[in-house]
Protein backbone atom coordinates (compact mmCIF):
# COMPACT_ATOMS: atom_id res chain seq x y z
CA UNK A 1 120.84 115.40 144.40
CA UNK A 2 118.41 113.57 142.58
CA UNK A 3 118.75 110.24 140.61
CA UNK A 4 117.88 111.26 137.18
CA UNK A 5 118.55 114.19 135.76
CA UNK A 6 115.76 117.25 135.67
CA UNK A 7 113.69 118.27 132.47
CA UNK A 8 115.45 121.41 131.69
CA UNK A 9 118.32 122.60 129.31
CA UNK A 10 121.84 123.61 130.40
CA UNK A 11 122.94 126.38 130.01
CA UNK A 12 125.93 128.68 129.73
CA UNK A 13 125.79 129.52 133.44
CA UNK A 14 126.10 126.15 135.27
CA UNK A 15 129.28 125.87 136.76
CA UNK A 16 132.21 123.74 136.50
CA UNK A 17 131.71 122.77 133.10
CA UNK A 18 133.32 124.30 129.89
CA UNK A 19 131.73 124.77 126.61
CA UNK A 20 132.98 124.41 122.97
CA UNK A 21 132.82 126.87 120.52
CA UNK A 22 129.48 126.14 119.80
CA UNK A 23 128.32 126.09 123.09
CA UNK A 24 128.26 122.47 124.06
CA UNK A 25 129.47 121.12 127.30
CA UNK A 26 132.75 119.82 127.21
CA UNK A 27 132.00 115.98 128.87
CA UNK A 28 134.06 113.20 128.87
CA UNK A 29 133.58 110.87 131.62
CA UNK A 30 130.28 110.01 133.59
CA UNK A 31 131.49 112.24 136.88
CA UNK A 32 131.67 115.30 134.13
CA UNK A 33 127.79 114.73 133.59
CA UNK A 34 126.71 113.88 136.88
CA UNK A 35 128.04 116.97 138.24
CA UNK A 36 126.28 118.95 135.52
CA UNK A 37 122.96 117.49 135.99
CA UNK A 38 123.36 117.31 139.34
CA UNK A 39 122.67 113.42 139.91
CA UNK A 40 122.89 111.58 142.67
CA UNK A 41 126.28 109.45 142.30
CA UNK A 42 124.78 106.23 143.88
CA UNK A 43 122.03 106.70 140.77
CA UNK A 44 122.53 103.42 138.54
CA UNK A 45 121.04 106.11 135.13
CA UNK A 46 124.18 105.79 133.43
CA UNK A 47 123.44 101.82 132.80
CA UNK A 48 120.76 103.33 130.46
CA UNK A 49 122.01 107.17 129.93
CA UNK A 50 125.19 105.23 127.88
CA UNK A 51 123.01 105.03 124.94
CA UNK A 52 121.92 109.26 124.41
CA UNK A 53 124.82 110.13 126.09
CA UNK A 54 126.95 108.22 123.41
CA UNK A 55 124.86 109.82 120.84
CA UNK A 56 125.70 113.34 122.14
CA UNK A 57 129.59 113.06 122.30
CA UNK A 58 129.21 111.30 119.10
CA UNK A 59 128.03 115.25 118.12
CA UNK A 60 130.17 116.94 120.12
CA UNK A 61 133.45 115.37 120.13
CA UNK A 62 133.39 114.62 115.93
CA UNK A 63 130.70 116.54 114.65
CA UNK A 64 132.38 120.47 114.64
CA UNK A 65 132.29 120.39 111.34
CA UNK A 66 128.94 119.22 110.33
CA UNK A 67 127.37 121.45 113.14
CA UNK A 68 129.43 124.36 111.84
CA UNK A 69 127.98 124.04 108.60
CA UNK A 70 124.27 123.63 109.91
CA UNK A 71 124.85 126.68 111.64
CA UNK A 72 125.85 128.35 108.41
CA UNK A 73 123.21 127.15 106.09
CA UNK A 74 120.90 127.82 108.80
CA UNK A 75 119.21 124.38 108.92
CA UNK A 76 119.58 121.51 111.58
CA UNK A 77 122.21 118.99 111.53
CA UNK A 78 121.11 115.47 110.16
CA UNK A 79 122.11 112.41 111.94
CA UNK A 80 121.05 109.49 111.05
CA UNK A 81 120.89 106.53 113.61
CA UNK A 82 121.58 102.71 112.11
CA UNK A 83 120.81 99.85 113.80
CA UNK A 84 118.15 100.88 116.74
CA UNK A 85 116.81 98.00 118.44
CA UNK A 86 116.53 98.25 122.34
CA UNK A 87 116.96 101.94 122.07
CA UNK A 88 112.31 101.97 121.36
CA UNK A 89 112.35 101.11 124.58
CA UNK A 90 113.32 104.58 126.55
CA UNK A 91 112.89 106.76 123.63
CA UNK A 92 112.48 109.75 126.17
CA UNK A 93 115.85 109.22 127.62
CA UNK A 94 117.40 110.85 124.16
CA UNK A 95 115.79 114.30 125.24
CA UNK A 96 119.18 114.20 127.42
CA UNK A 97 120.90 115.04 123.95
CA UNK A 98 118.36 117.96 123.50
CA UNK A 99 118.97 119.68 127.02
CA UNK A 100 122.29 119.32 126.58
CA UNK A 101 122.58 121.14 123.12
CA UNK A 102 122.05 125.15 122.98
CA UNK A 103 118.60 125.58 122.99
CA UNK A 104 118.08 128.46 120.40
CA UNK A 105 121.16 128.18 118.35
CA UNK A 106 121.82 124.07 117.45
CA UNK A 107 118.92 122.16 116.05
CA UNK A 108 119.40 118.02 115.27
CA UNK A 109 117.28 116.44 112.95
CA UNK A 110 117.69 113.00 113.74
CA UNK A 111 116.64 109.79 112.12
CA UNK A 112 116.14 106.44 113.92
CA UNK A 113 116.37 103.43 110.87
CA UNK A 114 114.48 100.26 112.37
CA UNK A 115 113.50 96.76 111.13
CA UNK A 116 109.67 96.98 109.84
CA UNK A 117 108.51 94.53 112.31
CA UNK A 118 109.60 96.80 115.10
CA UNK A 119 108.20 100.23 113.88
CA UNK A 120 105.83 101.61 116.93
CA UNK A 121 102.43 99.97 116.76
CA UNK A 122 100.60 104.19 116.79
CA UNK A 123 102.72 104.78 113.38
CA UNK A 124 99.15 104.02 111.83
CA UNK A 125 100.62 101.80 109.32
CA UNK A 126 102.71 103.92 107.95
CA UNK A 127 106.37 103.15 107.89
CA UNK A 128 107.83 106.57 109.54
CA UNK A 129 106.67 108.03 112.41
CA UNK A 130 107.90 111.66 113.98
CA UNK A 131 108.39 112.85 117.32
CA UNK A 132 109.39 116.30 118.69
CA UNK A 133 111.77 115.05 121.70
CA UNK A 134 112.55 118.92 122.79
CA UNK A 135 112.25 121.66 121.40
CA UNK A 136 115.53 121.87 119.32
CA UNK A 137 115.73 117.80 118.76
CA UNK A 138 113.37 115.94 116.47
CA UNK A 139 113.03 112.49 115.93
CA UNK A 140 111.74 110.30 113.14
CA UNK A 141 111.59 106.57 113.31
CA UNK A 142 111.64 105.17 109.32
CA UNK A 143 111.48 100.94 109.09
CA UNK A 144 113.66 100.02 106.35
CA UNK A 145 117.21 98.79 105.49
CA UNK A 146 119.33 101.24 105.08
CA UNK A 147 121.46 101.69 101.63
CA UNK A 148 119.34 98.86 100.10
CA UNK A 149 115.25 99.81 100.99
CA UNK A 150 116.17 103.30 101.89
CA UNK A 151 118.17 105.50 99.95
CA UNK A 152 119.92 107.89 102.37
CA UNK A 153 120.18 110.51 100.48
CA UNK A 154 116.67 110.80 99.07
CA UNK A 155 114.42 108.92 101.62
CA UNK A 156 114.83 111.55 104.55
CA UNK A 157 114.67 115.23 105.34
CA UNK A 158 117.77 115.71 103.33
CA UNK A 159 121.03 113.46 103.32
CA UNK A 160 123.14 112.94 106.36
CA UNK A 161 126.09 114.78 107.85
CA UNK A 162 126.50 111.66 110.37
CA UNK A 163 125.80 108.21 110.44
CA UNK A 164 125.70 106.73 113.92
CA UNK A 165 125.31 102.62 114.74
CA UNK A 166 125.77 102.30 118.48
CA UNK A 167 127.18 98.24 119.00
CA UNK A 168 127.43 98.03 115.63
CA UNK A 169 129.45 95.10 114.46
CA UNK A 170 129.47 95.66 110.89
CA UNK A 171 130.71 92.29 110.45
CA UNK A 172 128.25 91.02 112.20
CA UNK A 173 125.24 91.30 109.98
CA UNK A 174 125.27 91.92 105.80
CA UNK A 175 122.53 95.12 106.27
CA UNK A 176 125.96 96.88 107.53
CA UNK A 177 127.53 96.51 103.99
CA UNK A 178 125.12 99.09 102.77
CA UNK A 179 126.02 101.58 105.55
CA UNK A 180 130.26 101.35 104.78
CA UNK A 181 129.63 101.34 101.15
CA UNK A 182 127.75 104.87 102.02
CA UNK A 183 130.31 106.01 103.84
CA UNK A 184 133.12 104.58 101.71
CA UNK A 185 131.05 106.80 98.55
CA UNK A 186 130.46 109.99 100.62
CA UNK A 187 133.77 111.41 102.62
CA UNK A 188 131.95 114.49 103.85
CA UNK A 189 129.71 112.03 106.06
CA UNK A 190 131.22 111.16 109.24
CA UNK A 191 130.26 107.62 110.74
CA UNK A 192 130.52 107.18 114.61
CA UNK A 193 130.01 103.46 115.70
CA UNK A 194 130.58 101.69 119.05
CA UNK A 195 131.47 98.56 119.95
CA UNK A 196 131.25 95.75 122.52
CA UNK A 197 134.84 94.96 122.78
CA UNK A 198 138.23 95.85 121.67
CA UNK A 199 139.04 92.81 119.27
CA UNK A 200 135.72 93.77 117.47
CA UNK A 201 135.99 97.06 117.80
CA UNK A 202 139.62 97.11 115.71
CA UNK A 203 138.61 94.53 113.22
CA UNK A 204 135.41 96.67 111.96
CA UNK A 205 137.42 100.05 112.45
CA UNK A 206 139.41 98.28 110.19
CA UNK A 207 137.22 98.87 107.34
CA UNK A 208 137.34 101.93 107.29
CA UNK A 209 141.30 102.30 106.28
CA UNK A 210 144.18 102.97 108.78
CA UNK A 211 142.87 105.99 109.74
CA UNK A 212 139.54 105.03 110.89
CA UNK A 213 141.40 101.68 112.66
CA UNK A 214 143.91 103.94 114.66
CA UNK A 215 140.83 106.39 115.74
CA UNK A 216 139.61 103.87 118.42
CA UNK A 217 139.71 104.50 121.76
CA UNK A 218 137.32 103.27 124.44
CA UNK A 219 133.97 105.37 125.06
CA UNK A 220 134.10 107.57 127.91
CA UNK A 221 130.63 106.84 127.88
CA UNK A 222 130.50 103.34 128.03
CA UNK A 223 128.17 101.19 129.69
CA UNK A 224 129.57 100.71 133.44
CA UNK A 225 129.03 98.05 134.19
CA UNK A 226 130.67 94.82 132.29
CA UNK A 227 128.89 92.10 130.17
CA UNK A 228 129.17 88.37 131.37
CA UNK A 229 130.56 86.90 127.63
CA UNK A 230 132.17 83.03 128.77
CA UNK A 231 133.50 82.36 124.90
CA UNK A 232 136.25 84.91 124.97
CA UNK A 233 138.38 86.35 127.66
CA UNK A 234 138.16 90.12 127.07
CA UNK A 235 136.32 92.96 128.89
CA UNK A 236 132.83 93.49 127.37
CA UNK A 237 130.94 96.91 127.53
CA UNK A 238 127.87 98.15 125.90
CA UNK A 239 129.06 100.56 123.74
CA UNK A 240 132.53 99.82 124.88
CA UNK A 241 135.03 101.33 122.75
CA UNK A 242 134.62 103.89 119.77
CA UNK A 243 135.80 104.73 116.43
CA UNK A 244 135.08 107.18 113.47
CA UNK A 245 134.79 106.69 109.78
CA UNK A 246 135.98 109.94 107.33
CA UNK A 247 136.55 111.81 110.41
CA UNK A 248 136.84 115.40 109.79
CA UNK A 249 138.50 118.92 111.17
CA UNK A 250 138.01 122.51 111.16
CA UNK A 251 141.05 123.83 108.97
């Protein structure tokens, strides 16, 4: 068993897992994905791991539709990332979401939106800068505000089929307004966002109408172990609880 998990994709064949309809594993709790990647369960990963992880059942537990239309239109599914912060700082880790998709037949075109002042010092002043993180993920960091600086549907490789802000808050800063008002103006983009606690978590859900409140639920994916917050009396995860904005189904 090792302690984090190998450079290699899964595949069809690994045992005790099951797959989607496209092909994904079928995870929903850490012991699911330790099992599959055959990690050590003493291995303290998942403290970091919460943050790709969350990103890939973000895909595979909302995004059927989006990735069934990628497939269709033969292009890779855009998913655009609000909010990065702490996530520069173990970029690699998000190859997990690459080994985990099918290798040939899913491609993600994902976008990271940062503030200017923390784009990657080798962007060579430019204010993008691209990455292949596996063979069927790409990555492109673009400094900017989102829905104000950056016009989602025009400033990227084509406009998104999910917007993702992992402890979001929208409340919490005004940059967020730009991102519901997106969402609010485009029902055929899913938003995924995570949350540090359950009071939060409700009140921004809440934004997005009754449907979007009653669709949280806490992330199977959370960080395990709890934050230490002494000016409220409620359990406190990274990327706690989860809910979805225009959430949409296969008819």
């Amino acid at each position: 068993m090792e302690w984090i998990p190998h450079d290699s994709h899964v595949t069809t064949d690994d045992a005790d897992v099951k797959f989607d309809e496209h092909g994904l594993p079928i995870l929903n709790s850490w012991q699911d994905w330790y099992r599959l990647r055959k990690i050590s369960s003493s291995s303290p990963v998942a403290l970091l791991a919460s943050f790709p992880l969350t990103l890939y059942y973000a895909i595979q537990h909302f995004g059927c539709v989006p990735l069934t239309v990628a497939t269709m239109l033969e292009r890779p599914m855009r998913v655009h990332v609000v909010g990065i912060e702490k996530e520069l700082n173990f970029v690699d880790l998000f190859r997990e979401v690459g080994y985990l998709l099918p290798k040939d037949s899913i491609k993600i075109d994902m976008t990271w939106i940062v503030r200017e002042d923390m784009l990657p010092q080798n962007s060579k002043g430019g204010k993008s800068l691209s990455l292949q993180l596996t063979s069927n993920v790409t990555l492109t960091i673009v400094a900017g505000r989102y829905g104000d600086s950056l016009d989602p549907d025009f400033d990227f490789n084509g406009s998104p089929d999910m917007i993702v802000g992992m402890n979001a808050g929208l409340y919490a800063y005004d940059s967020w307004r730009h991102v519901v008002t997106y969402l609010y103006t485009h029902p055929n983009v899913i938003g995924v966002f995570t949350d540090y606690n359950e009071h939060s978590g409700l009140n921004c859900a809440s934004l997005g109408g009754s449907k979007s409140r009653k669709s949280l639920c806490i992330n199977p994916f959370r960080q395990p172990r709890a934050m230490p917050v002494y000016c409220m009396n409620l359990p406190q995860f990274s990327n706690g609880f989860v809910y979805i904005f225009n959430e949409q189904e296969l008819e």
